[in-house]
C-alpha atoms as a PDB file:
ATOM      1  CA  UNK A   1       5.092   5.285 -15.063  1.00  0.00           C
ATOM      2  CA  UNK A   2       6.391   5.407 -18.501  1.00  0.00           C
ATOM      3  CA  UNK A   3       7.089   1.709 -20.181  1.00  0.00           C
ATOM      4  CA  UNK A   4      10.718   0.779 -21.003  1.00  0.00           C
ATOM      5  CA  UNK A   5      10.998   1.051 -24.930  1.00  0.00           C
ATOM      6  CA  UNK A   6      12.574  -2.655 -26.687  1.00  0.00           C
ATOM      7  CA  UNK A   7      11.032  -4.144 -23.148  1.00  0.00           C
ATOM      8  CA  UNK A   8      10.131  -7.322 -24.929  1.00  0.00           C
ATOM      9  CA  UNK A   9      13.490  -7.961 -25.150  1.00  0.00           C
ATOM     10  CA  UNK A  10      14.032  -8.164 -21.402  1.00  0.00           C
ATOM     11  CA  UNK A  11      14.425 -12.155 -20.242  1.00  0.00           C
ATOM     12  CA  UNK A  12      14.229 -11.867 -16.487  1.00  0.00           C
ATOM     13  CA  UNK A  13      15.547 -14.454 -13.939  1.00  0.00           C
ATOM     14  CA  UNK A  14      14.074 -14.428 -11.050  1.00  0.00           C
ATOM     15  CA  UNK A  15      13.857 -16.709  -7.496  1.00  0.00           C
ATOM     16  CA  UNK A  16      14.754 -17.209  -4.069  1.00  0.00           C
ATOM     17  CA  UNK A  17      18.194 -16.919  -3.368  1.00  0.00           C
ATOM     18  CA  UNK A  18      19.576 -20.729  -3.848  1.00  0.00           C
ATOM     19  CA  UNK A  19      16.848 -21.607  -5.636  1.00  0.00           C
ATOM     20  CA  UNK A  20      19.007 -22.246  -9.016  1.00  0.00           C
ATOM     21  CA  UNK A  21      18.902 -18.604 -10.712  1.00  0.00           C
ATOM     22  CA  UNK A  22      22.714 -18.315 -11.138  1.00  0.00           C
ATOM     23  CA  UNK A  23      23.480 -22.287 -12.906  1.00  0.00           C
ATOM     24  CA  UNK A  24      20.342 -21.234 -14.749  1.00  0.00           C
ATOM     25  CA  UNK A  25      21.640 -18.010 -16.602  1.00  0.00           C
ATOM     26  CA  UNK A  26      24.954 -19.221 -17.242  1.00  0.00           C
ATOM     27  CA  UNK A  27      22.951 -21.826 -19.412  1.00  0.00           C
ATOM     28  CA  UNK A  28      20.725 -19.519 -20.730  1.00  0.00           C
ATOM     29  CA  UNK A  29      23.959 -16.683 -21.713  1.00  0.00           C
ATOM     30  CA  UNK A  30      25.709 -19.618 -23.745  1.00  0.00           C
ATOM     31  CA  UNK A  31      23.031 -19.443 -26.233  1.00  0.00           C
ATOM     32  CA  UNK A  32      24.041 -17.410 -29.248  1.00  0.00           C
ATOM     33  CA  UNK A  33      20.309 -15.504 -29.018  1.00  0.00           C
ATOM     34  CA  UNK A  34      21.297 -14.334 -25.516  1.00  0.00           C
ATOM     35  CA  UNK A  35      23.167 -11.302 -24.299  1.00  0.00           C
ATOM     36  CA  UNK A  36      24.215 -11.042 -20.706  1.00  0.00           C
ATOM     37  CA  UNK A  37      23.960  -7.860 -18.738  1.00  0.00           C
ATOM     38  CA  UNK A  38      26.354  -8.032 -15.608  1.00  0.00           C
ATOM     39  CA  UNK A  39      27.516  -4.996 -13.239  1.00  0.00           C
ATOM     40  CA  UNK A  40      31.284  -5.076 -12.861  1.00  0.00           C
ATOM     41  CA  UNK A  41      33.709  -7.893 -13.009  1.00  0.00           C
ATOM     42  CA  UNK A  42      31.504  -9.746 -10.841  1.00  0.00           C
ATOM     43  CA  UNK A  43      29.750 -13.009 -12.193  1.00  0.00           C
ATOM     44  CA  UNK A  44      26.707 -11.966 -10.710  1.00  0.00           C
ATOM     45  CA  UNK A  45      23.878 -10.462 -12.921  1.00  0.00           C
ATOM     46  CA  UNK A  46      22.213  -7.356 -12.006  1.00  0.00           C
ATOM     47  CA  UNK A  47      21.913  -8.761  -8.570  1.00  0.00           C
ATOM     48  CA  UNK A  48      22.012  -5.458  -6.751  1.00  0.00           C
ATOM     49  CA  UNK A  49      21.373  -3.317  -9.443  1.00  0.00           C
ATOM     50  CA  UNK A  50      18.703  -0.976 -11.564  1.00  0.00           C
ATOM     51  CA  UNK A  51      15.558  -3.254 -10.656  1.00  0.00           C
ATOM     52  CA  UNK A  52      16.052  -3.252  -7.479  1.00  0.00           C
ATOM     53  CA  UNK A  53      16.108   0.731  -7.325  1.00  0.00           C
ATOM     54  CA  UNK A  54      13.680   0.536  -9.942  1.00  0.00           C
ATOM     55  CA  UNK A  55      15.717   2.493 -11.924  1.00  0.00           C
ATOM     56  CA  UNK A  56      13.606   3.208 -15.930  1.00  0.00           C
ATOM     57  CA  UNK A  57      16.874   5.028 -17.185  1.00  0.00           C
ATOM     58  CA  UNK A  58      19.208   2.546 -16.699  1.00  0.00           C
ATOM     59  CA  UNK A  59      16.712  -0.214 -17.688  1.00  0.00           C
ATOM     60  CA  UNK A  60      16.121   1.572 -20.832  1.00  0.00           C
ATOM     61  CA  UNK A  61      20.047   1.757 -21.573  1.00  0.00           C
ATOM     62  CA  UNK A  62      20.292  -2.136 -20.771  1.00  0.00           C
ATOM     63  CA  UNK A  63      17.342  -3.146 -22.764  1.00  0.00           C
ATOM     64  CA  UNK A  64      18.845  -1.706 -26.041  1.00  0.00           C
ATOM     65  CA  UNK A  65      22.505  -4.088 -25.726  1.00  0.00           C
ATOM     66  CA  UNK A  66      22.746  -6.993 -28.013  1.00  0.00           C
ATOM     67  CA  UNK A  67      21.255  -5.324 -30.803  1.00  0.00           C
ATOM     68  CA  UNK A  68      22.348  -8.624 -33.033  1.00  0.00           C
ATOM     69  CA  UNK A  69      20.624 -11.051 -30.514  1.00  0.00           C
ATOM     70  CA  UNK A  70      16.911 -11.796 -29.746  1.00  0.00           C
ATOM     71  CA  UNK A  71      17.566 -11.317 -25.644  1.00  0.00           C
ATOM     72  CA  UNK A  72      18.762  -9.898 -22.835  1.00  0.00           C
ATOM     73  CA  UNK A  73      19.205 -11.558 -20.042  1.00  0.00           C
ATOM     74  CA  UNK A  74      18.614 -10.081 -16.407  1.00  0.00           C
ATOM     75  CA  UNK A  75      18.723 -12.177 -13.162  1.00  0.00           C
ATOM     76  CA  UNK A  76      17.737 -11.170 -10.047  1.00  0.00           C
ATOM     77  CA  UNK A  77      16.636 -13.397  -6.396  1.00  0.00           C
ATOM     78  CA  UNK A  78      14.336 -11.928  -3.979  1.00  0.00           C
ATOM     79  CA  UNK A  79      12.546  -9.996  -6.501  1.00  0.00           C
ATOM     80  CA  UNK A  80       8.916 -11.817  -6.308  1.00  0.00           C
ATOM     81  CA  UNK A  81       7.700  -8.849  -4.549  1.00  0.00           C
ATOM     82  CA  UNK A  82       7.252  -6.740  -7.275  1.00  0.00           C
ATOM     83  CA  UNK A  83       5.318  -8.136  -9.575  1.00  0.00           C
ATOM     84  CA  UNK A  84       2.976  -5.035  -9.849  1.00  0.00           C
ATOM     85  CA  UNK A  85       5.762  -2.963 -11.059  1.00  0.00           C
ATOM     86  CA  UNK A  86       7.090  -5.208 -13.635  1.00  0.00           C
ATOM     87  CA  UNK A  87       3.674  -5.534 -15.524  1.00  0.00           C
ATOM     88  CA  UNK A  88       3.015  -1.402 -15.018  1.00  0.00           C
ATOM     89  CA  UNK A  89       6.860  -0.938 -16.498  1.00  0.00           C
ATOM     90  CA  UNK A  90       7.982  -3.898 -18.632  1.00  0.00           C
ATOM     91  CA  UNK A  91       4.410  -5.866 -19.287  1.00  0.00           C
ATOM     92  CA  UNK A  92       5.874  -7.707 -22.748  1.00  0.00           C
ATOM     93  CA  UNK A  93       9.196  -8.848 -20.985  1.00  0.00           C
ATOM     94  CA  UNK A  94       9.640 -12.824 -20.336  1.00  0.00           C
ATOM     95  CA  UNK A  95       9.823 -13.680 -16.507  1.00  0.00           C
ATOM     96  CA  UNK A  96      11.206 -16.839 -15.335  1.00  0.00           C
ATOM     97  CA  UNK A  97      11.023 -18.099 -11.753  1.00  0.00           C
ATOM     98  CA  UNK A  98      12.753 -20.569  -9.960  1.00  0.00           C
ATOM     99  CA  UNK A  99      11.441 -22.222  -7.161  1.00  0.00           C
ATOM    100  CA  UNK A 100      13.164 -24.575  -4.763  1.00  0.00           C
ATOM    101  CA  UNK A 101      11.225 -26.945  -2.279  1.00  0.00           C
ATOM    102  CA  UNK A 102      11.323 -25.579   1.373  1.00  0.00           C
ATOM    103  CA  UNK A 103      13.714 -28.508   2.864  1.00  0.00           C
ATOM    104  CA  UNK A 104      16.105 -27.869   0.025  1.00  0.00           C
ATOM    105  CA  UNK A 105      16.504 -24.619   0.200  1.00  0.00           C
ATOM    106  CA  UNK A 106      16.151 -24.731   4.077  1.00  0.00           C
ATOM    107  CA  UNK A 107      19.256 -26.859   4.180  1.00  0.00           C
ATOM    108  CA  UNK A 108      21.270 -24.676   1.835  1.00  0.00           C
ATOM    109  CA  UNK A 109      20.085 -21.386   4.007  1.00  0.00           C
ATOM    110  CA  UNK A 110      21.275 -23.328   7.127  1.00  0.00           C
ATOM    111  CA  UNK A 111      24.684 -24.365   5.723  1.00  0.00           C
ATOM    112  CA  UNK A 112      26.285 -23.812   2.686  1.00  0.00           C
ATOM    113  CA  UNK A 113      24.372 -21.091   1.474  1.00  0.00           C
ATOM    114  CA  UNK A 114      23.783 -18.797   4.612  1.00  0.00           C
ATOM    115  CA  UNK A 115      25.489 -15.559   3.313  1.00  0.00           C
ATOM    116  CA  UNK A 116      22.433 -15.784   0.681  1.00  0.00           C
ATOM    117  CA  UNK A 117      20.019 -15.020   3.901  1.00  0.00           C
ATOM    118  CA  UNK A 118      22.283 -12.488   6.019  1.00  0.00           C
ATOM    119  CA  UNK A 119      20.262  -9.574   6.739  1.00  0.00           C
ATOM    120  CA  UNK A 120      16.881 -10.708   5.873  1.00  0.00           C
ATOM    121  CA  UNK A 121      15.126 -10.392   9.295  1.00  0.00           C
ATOM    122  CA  UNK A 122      11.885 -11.822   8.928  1.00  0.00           C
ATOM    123  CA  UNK A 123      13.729 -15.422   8.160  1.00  0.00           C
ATOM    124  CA  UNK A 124      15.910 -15.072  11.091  1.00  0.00           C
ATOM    125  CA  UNK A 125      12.645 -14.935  13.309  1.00  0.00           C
ATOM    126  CA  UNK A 126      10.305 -17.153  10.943  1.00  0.00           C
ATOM    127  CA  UNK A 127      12.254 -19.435   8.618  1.00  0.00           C
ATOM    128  CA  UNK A 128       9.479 -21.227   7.302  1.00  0.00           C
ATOM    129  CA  UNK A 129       7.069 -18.757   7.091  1.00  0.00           C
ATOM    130  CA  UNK A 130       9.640 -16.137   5.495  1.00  0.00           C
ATOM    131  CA  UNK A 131       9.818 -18.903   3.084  1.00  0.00           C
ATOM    132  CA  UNK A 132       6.434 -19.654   2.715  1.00  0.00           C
ATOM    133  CA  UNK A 133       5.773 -15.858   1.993  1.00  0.00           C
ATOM    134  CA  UNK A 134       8.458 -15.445  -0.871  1.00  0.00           C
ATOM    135  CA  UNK A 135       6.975 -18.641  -2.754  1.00  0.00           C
ATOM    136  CA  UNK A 136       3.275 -17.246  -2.245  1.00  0.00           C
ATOM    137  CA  UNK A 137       4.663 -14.433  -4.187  1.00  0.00           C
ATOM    138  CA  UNK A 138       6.710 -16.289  -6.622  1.00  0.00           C
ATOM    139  CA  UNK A 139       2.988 -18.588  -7.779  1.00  0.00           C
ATOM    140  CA  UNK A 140       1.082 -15.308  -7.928  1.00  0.00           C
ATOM    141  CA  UNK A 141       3.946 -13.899 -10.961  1.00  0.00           C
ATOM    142  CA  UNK A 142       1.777 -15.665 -13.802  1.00  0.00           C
ATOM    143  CA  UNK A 143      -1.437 -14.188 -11.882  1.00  0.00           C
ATOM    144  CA  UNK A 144      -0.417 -10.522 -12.228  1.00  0.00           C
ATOM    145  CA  UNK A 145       1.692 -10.605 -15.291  1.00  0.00           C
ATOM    146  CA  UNK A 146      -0.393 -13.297 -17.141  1.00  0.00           C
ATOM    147  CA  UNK A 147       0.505 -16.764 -17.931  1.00  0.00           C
ATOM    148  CA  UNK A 148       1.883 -16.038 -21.292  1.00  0.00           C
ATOM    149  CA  UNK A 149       4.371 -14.212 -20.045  1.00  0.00           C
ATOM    150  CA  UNK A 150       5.969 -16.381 -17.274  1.00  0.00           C
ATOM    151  CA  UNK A 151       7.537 -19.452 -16.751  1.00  0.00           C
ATOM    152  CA  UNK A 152       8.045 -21.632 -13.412  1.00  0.00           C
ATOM    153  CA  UNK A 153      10.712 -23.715 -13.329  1.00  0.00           C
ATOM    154  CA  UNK A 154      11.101 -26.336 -10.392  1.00  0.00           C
ATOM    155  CA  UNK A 155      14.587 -26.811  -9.166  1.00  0.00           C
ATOM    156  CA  UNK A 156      14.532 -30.466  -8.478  1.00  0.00           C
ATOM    157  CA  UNK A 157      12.464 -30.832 -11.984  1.00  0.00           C
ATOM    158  CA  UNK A 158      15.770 -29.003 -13.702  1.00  0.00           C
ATOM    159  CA  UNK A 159      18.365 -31.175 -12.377  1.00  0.00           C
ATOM    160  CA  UNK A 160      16.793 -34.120 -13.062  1.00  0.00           C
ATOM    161  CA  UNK A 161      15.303 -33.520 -16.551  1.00  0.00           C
ATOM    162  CA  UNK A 162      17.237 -30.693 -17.905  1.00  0.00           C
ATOM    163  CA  UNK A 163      16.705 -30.919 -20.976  1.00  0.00           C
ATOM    164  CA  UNK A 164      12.989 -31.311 -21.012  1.00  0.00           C
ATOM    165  CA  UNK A 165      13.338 -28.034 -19.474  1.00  0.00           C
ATOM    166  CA  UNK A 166      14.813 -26.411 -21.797  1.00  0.00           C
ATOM    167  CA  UNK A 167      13.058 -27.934 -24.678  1.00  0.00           C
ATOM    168  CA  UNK A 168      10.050 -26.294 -23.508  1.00  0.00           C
ATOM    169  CA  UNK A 169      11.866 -22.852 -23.108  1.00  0.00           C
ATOM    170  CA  UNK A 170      12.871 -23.059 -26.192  1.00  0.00           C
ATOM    171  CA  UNK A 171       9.477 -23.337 -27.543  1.00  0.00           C
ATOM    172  CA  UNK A 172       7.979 -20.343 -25.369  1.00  0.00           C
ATOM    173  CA  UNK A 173      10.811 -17.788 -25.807  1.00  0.00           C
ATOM    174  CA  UNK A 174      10.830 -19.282 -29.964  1.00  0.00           C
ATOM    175  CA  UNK A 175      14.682 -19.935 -30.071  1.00  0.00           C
ATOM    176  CA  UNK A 176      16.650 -22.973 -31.331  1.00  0.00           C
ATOM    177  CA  UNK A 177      16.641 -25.319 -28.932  1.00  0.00           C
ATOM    178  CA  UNK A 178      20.570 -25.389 -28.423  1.00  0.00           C
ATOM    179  CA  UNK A 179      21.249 -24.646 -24.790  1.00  0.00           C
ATOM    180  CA  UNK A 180      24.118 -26.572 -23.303  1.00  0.00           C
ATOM    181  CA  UNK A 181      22.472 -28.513 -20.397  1.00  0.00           C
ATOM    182  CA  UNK A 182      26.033 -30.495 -19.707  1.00  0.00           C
ATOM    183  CA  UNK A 183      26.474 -28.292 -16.546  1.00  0.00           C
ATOM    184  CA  UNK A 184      24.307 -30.823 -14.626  1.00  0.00           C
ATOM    185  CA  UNK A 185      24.993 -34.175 -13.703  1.00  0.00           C
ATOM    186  CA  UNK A 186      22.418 -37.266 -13.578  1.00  0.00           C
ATOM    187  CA  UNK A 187      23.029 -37.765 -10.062  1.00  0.00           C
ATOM    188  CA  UNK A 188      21.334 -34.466  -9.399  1.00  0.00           C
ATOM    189  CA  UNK A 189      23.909 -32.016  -8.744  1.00  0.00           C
ATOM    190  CA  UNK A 190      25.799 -29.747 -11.112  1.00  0.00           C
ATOM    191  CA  UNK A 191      29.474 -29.320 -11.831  1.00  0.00           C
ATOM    192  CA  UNK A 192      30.352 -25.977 -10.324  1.00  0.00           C
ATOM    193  CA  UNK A 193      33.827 -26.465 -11.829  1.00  0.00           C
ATOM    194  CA  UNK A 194      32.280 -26.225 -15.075  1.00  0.00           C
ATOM    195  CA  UNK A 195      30.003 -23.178 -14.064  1.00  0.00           C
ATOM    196  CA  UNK A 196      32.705 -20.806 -13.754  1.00  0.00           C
ATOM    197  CA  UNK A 197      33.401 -20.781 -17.428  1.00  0.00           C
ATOM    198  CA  UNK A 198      31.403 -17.850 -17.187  1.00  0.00           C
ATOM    199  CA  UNK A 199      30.880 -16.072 -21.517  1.00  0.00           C
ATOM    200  CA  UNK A 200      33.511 -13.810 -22.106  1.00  0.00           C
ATOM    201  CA  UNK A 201      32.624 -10.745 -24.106  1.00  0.00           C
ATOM    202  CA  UNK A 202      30.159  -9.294 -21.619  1.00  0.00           C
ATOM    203  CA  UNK A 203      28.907  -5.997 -22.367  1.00  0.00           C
ATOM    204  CA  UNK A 204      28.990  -3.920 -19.180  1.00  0.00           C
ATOM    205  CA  UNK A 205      27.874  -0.509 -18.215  1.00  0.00           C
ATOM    206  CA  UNK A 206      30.806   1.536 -17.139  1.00  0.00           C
ATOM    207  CA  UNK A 207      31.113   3.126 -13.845  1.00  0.00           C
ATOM    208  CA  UNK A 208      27.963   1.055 -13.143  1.00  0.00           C
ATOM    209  CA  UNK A 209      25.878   2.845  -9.892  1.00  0.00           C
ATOM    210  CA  UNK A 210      26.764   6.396 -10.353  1.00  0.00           C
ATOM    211  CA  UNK A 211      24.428   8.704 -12.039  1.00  0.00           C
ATOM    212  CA  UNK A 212      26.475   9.255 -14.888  1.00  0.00           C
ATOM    213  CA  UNK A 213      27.706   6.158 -17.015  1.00  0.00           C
ATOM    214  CA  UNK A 214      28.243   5.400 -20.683  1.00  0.00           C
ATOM    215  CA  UNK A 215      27.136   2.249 -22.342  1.00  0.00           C
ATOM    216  CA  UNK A 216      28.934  -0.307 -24.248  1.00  0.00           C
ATOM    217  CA  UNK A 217      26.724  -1.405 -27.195  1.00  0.00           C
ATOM    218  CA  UNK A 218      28.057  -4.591 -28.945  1.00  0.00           C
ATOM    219  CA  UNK A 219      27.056  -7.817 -30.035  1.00  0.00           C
END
């Protein structure tokens, strides 16, 4: 499998669905060395698109946006499984991982946040253990794709000490350390209100999910 030229540019959020992947990347896009790649008009980022189908071409076209910033930001939950893949195709990208504790993220599956787990079968016959699989996955990343190249952020440890999280991201992806962490409260929640000020500007691929598409390029 041939590897994704510009690669190393790739910044790749991934996590269990509810785990904190989408609060995360609107952070991370605010920062002027960050382009975000979405699909559509949707706020969601590349959640059901080229990695998923494992798509090189279209992964090639998104890795060359931005060509004024340093990265481009991809996020995508439910993705652990494919860790293989991602160091055969994109070995130099950054991966970043989110992982939730299992009562947290229990709690969210059973109320709030159950659309996140419709049509996952194995959790509707094994919660815990479809849980404990996905995590197993997510602490073997930094096995297969080496240490250097991975991050694991705790959920509970990024809403209580945000920015000693991104302090240290800022070291290991070698940016200014300017991210705006004022999306989370001290009392351990964040303010969705404030999350939907999603960045304008987005570049977008056009006609996204057909086989023929032009690209935007722009800073």
């Amino acid at each position: 499998m041939s590897m994704i030229p510009n690669h190393q540019r790739m910044v790749i959020v991934l996590g269990m669905a509810r785990s904190g992947t989408t609060i995360f990347t609107y952070i991370l896009a605010k920062h002027p060395e960050f382009g975000l790649f979405r699909a559509g008009s949707e706020a969601w980022v590349l959640e059901n698109a080229c990695i998923p189908d494992k798509n090189i071409n279209r992964l090639q076209e998104v890795s060359e946006l931005y060509p004024a910033r340093k990265y481009v930001l991809l996020k995508r939950p439910w993705q652990e499984k494919h860790a293989q893949w991602f160091k055969e195709v994109m070995p130099n990208a950054r991966y970043i991982i989110m992982l939730r504790e299992r009562d947290g993220i229990m709690k969210s599956w059973n109320g709030s946040g159950n659309w996140a787990i419709r049509g996952h079968d194995g959790y509707q016959s094994d919660p815990e253990a479809y849980y404990g699989e996905y995590r197993d996955y997510a602490l073997s990343f930094p096995d297969i794709l080496g240490h250097e190249s991975c991050q694991i952020i705790k959920y509970e440890e990024l809403l209580n000490s945000p920015s000693e999280v991104f302090k240290r991201l800022s070291a290991w992806l070698e940016v200014k350390n300017s991210f705006d962490v004022s999306l989370y409260k001290q009392n351990g929640h964040w303010d969705k209100k404030r999350s939907q000020e999603f960045p304008k500007g987005i570049v977008e691929i056009s006609r996204f999910g057909q086989e023929e598409y032009e690209a935007r390029k722009a800073c």
